[in-house]
C-alpha atoms as a PDB file:
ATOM      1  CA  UNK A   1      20.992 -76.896 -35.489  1.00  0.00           C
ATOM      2  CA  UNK A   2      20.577 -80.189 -34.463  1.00  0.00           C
ATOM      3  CA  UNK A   3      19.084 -79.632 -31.069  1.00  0.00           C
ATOM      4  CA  UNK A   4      16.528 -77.433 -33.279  1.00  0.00           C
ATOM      5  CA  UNK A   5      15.566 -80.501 -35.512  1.00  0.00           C
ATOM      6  CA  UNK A   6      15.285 -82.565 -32.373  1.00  0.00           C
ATOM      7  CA  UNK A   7      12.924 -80.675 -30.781  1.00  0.00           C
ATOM      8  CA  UNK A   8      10.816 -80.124 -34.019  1.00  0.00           C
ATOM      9  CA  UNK A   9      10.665 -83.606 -33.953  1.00  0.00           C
ATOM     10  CA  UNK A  10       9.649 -84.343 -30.703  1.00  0.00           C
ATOM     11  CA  UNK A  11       7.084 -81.186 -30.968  1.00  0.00           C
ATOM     12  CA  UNK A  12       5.756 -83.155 -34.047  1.00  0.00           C
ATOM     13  CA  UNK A  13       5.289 -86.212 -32.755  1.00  0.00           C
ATOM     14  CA  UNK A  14       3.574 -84.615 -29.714  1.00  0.00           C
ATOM     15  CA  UNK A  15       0.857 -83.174 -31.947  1.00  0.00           C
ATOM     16  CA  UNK A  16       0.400 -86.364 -33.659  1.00  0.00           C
ATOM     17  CA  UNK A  17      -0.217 -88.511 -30.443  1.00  0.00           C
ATOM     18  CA  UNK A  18      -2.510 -85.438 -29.514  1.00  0.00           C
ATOM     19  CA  UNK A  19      -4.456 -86.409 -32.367  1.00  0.00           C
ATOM     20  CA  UNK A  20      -4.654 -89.770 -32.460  1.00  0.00           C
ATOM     21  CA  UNK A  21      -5.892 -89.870 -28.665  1.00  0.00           C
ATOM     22  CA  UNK A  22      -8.581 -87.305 -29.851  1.00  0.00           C
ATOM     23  CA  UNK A  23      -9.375 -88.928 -32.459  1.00  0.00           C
ATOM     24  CA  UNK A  24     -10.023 -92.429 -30.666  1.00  0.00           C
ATOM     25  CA  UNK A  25     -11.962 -90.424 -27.924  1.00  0.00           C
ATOM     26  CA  UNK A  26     -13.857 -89.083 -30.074  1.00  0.00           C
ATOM     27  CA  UNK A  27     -15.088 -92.013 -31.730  1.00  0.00           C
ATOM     28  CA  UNK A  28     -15.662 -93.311 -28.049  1.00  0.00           C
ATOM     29  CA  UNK A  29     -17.830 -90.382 -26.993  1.00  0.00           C
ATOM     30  CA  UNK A  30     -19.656 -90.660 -30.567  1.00  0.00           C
ATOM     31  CA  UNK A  31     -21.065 -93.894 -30.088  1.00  0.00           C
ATOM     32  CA  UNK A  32     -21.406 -93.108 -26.523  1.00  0.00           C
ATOM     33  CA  UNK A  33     -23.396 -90.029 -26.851  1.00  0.00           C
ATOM     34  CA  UNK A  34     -25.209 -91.105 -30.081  1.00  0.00           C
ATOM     35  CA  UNK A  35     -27.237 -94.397 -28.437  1.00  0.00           C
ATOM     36  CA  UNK A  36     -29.171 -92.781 -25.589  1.00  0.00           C
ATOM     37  CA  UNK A  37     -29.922 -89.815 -27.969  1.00  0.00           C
ATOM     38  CA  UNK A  38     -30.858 -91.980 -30.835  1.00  0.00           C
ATOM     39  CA  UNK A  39     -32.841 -94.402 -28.602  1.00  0.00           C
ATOM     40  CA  UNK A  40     -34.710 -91.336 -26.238  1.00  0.00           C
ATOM     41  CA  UNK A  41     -35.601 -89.694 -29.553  1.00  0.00           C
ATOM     42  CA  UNK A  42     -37.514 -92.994 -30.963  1.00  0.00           C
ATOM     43  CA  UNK A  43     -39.105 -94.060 -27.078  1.00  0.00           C
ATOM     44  CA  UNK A  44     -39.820 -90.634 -25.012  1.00  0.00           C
ATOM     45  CA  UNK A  45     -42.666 -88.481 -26.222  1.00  0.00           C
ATOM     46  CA  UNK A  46     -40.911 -85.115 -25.058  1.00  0.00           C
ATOM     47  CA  UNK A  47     -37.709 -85.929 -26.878  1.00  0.00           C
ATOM     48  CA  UNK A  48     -39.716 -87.273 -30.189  1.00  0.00           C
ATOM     49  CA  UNK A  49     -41.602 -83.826 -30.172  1.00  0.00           C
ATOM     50  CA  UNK A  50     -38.256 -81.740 -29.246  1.00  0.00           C
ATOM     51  CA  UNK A  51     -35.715 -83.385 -30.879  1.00  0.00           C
ATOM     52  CA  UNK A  52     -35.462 -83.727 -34.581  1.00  0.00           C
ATOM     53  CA  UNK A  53     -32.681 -84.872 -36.552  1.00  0.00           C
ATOM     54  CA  UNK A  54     -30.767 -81.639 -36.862  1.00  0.00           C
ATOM     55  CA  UNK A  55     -30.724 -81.133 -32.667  1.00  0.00           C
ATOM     56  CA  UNK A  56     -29.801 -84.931 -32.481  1.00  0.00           C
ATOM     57  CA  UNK A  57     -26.778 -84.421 -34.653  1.00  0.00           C
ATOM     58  CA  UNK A  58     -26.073 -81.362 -33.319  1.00  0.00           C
ATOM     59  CA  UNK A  59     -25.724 -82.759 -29.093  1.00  0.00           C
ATOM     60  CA  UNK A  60     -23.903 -85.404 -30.959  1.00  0.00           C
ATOM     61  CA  UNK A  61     -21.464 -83.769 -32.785  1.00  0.00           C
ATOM     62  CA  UNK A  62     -20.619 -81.199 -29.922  1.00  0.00           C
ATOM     63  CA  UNK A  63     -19.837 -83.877 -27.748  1.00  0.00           C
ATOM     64  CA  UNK A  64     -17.450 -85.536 -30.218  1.00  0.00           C
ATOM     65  CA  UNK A  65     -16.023 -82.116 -30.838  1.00  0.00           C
ATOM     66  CA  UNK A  66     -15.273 -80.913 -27.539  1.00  0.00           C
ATOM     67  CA  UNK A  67     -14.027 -84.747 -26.213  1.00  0.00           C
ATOM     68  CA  UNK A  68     -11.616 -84.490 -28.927  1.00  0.00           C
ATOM     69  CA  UNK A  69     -10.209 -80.783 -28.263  1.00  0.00           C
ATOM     70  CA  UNK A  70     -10.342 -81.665 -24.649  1.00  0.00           C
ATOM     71  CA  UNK A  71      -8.246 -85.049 -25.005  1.00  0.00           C
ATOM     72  CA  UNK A  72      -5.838 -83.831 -27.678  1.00  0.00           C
ATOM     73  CA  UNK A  73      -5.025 -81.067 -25.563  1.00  0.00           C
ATOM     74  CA  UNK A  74      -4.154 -83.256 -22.412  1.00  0.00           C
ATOM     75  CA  UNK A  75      -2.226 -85.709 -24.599  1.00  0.00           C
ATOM     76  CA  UNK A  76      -0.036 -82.634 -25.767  1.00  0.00           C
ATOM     77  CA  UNK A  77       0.193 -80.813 -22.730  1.00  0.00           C
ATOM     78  CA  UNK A  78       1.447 -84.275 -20.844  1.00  0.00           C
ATOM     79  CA  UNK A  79       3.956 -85.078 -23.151  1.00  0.00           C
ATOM     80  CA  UNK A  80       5.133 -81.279 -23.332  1.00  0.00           C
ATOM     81  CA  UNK A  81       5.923 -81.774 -19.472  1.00  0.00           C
ATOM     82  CA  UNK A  82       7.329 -84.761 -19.877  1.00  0.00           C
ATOM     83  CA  UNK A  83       9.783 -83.870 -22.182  1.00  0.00           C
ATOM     84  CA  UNK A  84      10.480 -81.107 -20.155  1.00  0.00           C
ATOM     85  CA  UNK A  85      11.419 -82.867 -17.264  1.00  0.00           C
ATOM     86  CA  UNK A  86      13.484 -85.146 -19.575  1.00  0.00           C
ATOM     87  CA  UNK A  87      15.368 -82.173 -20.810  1.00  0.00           C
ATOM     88  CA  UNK A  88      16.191 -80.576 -17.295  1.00  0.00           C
ATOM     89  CA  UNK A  89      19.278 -80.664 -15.682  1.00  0.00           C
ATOM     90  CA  UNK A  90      19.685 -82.054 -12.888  1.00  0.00           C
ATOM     91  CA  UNK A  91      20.622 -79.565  -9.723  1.00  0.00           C
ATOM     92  CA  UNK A  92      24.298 -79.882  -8.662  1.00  0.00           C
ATOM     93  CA  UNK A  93      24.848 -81.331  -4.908  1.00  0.00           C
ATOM     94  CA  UNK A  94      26.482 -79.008  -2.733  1.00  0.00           C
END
């Protein structure tokens, strides 16, 4: 039972640094993404007729969407292995 709390635990904690490293990527790619949009919208004629507000939120928004599945998934998948190789034993010499 305990090695069954234990690994809930560390599974937990997994998907919480998942989503704090998506989270602050996200944020990242936000500001990232939202200044050449923003600023291309209000100087380039093509952009200024193509691009209202609802297509600039939406190439915004997708990017901080998909940074954020893409890094939380990373984070959990690299601590998943980790722990795994943590948790193997250890081949016997012959």
């Amino acid at each position: 039972m305990a090695s069954i709390d234990r690994k809930l635990t560390m599974a937990k904690r997994c998907a919480h640094d998942g989503v704090i490293a998506g989270a602050k990527a996200a944020v990242v790619a936000t500001v990232a993404t939202a200044i050449p949009t923003l600023a291309s919208a209000r100087m380039l004629p093509w952009a200024r007729t193509y691009l209202n507000h609802t297509a600039q939120a939406l190439i915004i928004s997708s990017v901080a969407g998909a940074t954020y599945f893409i890094v939380a998934d990373k984070t959990v998948l690299a601590s998943a292995r980790n722990n795994s190789f943590k948790n193997a034993k250890k081949p016997e010499a012959i």
